[in-house]
C-alpha atoms as a PDB file:
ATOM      1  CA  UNK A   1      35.722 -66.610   7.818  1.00  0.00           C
ATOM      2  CA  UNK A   2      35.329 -63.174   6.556  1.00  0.00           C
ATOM      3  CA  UNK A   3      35.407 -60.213   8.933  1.00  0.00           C
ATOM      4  CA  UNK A   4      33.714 -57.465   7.165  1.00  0.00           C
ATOM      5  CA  UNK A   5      30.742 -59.626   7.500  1.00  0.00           C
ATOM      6  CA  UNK A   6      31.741 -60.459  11.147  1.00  0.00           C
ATOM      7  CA  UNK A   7      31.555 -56.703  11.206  1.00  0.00           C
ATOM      8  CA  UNK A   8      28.229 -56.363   9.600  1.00  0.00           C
ATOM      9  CA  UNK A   9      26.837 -58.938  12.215  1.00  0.00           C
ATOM     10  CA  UNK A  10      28.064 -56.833  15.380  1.00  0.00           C
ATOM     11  CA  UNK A  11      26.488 -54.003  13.887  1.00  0.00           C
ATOM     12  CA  UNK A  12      22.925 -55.906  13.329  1.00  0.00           C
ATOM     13  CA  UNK A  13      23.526 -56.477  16.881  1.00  0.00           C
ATOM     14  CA  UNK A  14      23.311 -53.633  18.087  1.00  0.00           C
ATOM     15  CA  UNK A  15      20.156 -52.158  19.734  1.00  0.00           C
ATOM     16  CA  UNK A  16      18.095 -49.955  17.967  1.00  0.00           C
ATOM     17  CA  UNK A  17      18.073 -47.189  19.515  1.00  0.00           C
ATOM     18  CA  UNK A  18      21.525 -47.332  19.949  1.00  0.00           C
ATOM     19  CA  UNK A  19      23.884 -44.492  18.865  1.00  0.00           C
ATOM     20  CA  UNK A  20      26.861 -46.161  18.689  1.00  0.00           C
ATOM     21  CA  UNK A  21      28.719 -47.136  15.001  1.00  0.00           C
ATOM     22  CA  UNK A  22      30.843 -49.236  14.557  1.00  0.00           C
ATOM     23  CA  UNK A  23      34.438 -47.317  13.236  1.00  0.00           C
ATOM     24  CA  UNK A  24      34.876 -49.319   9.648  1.00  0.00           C
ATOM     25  CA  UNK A  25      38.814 -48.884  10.562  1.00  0.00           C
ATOM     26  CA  UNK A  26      38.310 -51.211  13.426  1.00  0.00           C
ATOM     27  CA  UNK A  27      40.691 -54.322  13.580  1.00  0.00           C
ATOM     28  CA  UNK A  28      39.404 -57.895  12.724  1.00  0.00           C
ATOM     29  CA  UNK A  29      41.078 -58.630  16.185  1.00  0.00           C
ATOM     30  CA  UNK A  30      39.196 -56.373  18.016  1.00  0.00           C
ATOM     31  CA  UNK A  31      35.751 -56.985  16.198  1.00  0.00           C
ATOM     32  CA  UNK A  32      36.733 -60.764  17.007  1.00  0.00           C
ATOM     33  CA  UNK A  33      36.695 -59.598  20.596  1.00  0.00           C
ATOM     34  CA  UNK A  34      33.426 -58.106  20.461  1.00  0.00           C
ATOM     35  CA  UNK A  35      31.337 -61.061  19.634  1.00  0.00           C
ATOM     36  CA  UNK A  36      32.714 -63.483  22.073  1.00  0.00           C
ATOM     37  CA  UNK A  37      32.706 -60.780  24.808  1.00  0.00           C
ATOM     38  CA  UNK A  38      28.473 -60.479  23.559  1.00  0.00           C
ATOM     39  CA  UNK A  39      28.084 -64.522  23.338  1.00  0.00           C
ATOM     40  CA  UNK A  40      30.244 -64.866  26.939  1.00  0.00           C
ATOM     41  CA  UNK A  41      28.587 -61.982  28.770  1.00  0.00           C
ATOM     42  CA  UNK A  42      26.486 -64.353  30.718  1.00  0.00           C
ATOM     43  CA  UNK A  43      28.987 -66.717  31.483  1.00  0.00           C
ATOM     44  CA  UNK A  44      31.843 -65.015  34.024  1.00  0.00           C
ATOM     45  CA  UNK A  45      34.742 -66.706  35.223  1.00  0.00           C
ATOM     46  CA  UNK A  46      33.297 -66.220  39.074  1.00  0.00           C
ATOM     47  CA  UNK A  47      30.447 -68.126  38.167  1.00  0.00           C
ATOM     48  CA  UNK A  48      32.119 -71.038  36.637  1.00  0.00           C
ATOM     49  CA  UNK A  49      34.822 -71.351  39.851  1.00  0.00           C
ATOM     50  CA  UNK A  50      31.089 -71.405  42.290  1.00  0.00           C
ATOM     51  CA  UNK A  51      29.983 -74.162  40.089  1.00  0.00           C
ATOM     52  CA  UNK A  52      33.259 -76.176  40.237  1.00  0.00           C
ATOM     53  CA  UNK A  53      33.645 -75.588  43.710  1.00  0.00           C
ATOM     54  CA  UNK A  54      30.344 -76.928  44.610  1.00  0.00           C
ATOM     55  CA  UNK A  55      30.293 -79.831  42.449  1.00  0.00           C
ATOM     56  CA  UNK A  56      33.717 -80.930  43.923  1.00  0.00           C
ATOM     57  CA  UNK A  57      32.530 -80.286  47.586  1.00  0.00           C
ATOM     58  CA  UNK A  58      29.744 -82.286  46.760  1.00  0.00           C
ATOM     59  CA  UNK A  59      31.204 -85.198  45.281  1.00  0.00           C
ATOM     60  CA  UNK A  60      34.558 -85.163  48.074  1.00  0.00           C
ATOM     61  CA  UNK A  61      36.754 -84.514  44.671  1.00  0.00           C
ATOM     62  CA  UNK A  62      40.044 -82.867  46.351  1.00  0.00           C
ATOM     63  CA  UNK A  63      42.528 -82.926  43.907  1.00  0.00           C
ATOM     64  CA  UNK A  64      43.951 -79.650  43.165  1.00  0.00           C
ATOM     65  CA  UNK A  65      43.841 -80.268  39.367  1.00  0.00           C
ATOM     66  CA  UNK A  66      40.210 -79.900  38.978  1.00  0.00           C
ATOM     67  CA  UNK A  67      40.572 -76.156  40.174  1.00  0.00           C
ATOM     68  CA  UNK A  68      38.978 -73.831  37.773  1.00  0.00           C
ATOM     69  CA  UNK A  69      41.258 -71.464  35.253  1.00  0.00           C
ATOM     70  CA  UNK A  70      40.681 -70.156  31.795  1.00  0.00           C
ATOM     71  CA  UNK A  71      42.435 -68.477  29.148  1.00  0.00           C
ATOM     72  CA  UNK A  72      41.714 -64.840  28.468  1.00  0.00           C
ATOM     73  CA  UNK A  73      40.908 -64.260  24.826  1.00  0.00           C
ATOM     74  CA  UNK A  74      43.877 -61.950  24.336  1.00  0.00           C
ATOM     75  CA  UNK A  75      46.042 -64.313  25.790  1.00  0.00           C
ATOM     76  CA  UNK A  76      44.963 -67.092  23.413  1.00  0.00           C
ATOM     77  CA  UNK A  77      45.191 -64.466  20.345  1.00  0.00           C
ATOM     78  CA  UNK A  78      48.549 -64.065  21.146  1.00  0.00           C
ATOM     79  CA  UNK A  79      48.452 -67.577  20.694  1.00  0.00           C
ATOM     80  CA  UNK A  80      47.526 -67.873  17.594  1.00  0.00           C
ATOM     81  CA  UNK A  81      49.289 -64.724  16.354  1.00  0.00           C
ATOM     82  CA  UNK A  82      52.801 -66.376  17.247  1.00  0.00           C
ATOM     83  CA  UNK A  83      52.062 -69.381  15.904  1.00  0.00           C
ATOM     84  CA  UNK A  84      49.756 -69.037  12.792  1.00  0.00           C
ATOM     85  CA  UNK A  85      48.318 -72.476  12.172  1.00  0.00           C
ATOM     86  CA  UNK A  86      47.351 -74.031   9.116  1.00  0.00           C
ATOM     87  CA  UNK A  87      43.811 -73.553   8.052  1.00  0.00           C
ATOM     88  CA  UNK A  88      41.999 -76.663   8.819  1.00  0.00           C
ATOM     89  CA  UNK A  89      42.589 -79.293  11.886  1.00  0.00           C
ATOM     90  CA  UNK A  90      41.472 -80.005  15.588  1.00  0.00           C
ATOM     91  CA  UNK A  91      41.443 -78.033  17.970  1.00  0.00           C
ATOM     92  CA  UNK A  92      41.009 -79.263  21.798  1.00  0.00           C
ATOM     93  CA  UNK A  93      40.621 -77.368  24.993  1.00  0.00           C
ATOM     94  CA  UNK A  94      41.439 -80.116  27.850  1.00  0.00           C
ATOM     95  CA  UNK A  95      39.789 -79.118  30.621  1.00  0.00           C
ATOM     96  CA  UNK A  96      37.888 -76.699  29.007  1.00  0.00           C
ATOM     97  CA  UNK A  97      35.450 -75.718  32.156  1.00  0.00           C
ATOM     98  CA  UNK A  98      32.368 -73.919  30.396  1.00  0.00           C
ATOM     99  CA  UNK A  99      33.708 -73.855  26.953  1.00  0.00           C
ATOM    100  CA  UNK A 100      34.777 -70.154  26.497  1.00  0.00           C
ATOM    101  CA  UNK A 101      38.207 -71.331  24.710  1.00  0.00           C
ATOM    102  CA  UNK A 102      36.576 -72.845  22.368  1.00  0.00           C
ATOM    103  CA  UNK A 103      34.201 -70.558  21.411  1.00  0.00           C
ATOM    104  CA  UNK A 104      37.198 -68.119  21.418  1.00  0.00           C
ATOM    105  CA  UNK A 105      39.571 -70.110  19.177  1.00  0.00           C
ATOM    106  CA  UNK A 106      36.327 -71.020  16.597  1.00  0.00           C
ATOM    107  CA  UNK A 107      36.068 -67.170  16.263  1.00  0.00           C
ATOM    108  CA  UNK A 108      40.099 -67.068  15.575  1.00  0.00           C
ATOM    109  CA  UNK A 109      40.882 -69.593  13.378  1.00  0.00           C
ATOM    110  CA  UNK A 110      39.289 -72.047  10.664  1.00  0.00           C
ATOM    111  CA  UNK A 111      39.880 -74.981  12.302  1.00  0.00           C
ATOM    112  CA  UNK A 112      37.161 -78.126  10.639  1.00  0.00           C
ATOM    113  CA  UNK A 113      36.207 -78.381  14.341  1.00  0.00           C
ATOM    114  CA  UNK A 114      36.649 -76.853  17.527  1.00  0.00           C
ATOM    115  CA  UNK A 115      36.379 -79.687  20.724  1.00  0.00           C
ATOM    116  CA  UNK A 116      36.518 -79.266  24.651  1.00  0.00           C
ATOM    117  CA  UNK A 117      36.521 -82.390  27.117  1.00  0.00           C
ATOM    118  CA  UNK A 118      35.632 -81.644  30.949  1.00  0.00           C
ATOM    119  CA  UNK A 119      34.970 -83.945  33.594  1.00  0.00           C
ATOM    120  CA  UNK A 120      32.626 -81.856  35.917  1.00  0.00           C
ATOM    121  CA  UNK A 121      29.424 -82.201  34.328  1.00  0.00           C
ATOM    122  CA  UNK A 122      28.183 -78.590  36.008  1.00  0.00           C
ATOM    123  CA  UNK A 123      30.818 -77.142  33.717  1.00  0.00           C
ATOM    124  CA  UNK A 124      30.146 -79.526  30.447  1.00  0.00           C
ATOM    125  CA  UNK A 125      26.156 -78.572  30.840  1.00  0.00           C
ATOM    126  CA  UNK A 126      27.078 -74.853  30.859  1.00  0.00           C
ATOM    127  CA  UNK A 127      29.562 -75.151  27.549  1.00  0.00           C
ATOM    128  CA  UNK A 128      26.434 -77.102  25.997  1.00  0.00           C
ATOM    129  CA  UNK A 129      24.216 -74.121  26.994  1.00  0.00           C
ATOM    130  CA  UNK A 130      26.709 -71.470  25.992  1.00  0.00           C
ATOM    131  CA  UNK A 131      26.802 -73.544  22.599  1.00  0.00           C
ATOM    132  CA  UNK A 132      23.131 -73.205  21.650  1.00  0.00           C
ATOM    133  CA  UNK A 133      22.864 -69.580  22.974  1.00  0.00           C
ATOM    134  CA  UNK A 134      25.950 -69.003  20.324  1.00  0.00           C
ATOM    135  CA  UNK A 135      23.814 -70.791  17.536  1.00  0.00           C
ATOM    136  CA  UNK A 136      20.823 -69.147  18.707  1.00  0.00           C
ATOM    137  CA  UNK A 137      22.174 -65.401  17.565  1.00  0.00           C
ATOM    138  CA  UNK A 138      23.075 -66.939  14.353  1.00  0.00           C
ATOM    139  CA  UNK A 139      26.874 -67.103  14.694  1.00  0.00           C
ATOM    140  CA  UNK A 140      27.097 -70.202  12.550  1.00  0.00           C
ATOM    141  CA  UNK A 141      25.515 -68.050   9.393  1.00  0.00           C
ATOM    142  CA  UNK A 142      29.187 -66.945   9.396  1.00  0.00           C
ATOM    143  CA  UNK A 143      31.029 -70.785   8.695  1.00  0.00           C
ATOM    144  CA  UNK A 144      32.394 -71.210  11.993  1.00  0.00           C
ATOM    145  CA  UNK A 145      33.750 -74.516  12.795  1.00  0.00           C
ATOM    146  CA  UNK A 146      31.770 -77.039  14.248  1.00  0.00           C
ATOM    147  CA  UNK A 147      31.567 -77.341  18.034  1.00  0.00           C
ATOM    148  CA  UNK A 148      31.530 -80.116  19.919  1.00  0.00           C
ATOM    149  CA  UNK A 149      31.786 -80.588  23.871  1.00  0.00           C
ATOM    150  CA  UNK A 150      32.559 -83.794  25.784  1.00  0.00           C
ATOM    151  CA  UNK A 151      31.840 -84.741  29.021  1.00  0.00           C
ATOM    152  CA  UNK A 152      35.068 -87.331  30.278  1.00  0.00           C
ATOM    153  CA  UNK A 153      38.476 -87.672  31.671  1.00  0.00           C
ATOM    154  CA  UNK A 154      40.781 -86.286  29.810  1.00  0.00           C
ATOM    155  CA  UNK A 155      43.061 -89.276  30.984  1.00  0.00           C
ATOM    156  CA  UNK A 156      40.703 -91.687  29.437  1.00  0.00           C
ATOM    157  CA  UNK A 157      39.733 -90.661  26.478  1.00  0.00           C
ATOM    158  CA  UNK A 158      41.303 -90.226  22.998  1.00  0.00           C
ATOM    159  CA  UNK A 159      42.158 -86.883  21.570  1.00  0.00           C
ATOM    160  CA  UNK A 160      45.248 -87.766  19.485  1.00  0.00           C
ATOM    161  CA  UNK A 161      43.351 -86.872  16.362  1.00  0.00           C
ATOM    162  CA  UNK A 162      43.951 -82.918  17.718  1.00  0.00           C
ATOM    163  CA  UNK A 163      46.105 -80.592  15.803  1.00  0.00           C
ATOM    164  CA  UNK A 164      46.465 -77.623  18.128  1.00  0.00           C
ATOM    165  CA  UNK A 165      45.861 -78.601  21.972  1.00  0.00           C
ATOM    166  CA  UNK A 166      45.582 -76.174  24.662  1.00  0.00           C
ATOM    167  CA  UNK A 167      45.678 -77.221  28.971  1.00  0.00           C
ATOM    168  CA  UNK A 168      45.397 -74.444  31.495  1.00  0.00           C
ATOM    169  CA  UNK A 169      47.930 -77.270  33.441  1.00  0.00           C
ATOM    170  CA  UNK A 170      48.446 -74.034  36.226  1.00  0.00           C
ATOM    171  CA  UNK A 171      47.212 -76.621  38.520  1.00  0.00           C
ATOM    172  CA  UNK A 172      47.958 -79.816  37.245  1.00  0.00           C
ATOM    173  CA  UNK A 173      49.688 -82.097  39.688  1.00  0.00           C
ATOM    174  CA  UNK A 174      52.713 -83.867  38.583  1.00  0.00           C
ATOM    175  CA  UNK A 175      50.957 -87.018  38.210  1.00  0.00           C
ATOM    176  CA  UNK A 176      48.380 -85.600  35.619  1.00  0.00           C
ATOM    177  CA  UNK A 177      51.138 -83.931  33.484  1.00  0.00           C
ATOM    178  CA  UNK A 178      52.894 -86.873  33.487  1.00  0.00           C
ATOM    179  CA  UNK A 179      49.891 -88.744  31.555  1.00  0.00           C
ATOM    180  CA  UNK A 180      49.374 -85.711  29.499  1.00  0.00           C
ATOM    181  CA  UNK A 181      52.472 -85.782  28.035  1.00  0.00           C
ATOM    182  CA  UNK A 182      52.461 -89.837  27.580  1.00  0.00           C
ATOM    183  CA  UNK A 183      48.974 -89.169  25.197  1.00  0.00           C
ATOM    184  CA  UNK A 184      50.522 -86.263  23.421  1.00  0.00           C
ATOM    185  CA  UNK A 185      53.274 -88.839  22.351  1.00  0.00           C
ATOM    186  CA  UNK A 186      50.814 -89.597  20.059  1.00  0.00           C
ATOM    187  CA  UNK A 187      49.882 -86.497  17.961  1.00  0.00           C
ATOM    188  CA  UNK A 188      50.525 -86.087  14.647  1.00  0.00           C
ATOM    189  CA  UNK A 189      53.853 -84.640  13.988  1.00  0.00           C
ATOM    190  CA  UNK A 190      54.214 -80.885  13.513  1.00  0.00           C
ATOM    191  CA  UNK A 191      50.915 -80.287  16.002  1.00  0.00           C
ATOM    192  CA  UNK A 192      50.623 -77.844  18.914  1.00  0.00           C
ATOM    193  CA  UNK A 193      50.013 -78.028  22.303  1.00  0.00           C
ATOM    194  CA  UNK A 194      50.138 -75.182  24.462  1.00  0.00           C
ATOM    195  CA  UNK A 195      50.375 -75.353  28.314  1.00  0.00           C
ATOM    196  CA  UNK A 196      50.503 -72.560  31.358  1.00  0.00           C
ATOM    197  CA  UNK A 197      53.391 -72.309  34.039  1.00  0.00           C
ATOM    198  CA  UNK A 198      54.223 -76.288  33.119  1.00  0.00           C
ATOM    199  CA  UNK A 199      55.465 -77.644  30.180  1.00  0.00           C
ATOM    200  CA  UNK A 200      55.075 -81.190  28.439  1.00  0.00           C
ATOM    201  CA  UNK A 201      57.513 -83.485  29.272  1.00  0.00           C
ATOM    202  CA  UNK A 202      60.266 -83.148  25.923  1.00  0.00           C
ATOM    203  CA  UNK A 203      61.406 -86.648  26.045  1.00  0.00           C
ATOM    204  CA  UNK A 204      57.655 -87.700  24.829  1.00  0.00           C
ATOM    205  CA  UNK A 205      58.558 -85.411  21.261  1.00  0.00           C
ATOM    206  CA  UNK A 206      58.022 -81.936  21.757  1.00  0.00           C
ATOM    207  CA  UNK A 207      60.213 -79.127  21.210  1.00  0.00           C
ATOM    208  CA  UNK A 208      59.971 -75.711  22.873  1.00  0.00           C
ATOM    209  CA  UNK A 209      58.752 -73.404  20.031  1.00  0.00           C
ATOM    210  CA  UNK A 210      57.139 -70.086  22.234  1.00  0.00           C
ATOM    211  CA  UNK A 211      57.615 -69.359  25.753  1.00  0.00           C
ATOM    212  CA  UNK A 212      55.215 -66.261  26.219  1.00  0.00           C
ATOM    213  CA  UNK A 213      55.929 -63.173  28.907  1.00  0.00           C
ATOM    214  CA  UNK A 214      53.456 -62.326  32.011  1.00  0.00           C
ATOM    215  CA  UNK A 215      51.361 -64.905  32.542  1.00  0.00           C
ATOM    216  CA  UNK A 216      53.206 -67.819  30.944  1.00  0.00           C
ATOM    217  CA  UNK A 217      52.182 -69.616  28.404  1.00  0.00           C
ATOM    218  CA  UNK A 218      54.436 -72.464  26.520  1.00  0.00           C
ATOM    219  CA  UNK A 219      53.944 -73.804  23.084  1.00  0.00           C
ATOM    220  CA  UNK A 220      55.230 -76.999  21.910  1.00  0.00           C
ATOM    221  CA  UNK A 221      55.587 -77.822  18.600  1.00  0.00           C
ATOM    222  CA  UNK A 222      55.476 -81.841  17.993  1.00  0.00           C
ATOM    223  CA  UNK A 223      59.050 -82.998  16.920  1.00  0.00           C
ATOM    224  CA  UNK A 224      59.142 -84.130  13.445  1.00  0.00           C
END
């Protein structure tokens, strides 16, 4: 993915009649930033917890697990900064709510494909929207990876073909990070899988590689 041209894209952007240039000296990081904060704009983190919180009410879902978090995008480039992936691979967002992880870690890395499984279908039909409003401004012009999002259980389905895995598990019961950790068990050796406030279970093959400050954030690196 080249950034000058990532650049070049912000700036065709921009309005017309706009006044504002773009500084040439500004970081890849921050011009990173700037597109997902123009793809997201639409999609805030209140409206996503109203949608979860009425699909749950409506359905009588109570467990605490399915409450709503996401990952800032400066949290996850921290991420990514500390660990610095191999190009290539797959990248999963369990519980990825209305997608905005993976749209940020397509913009970060060249992964072959970026993928995010959610159960509430509110949330997966947002992601899908957020998706074609991303390929509507012509991001993929730029060789992102490919996008996909899934609508299941993240119990139930397979994802052991992932290479870097990310869980906001803040509110994961113990139950649910128990079965987690079982399914990681399966990943290819040397993959990722970062986790907030709870960690994977390190009998199942994981070793402690990044425990982040603030608002923590582990990474597990799978044991070779």
């Amino acid at each position: 993915m080249d950034h000058a041209r990532i650049l070049n894209f912000l700036n065709s952007l921009q309005n017309q009649d706009s006044t504002q240039q773009s500084d040439n000296t500004q970081s890849s990081q921050e011009s990173l930033k700037s597109l997902y904060e123009k793809i997201t704009k639409e999609y805030s983190l209140q409206r996503a917890r109203t949608l979860s919180r009425e699909e749950r009410l409506a359905n009588h879902l109570t467990s605490n697990s399915l409450s709503y978090g996401e990952i800032e995008f400066k949290s996850l480039s921290m991420v990514f900064q500390c660990v610095s992936p191999k190009k290539g691979g797959v990248f999963y967002d369990l519980g990825s709510g209305i997608g905005k992880g993976v749209i940020a870690a397509s913009l970060m890395h060249q992964f072959d494909i970026c993928k995010g499984i959610e159960c509430l279908h509110s949330l997966h039909e947002q992601a899908c929207n957020l998706k074609q409003e991303m390929e509507q401004i012509g991001v993929y012009e730029y060789q992102l990876p490919k996008i996909e999002f899934i609508n299941g259980d993240v119990r139930e389905l397979d994802w052991t073909d992932g290479t870097f895995l990310f869980a906001s598990t803040t509110c994961f019961d113990p139950d649910l990070m128990k079965q987690l950790s079982k399914k990681a068990a399966d990943l290819k050796e040397g993959s990722y899988f970062i986790t907030v406030t709870k960690t994977l279970d390190p009998q199942t093959g994981w070793d402690l590689c990044n425990c982040h400050g603030g608002w923590l954030r582990f990474t597990f690196n799978k044991r070779k």
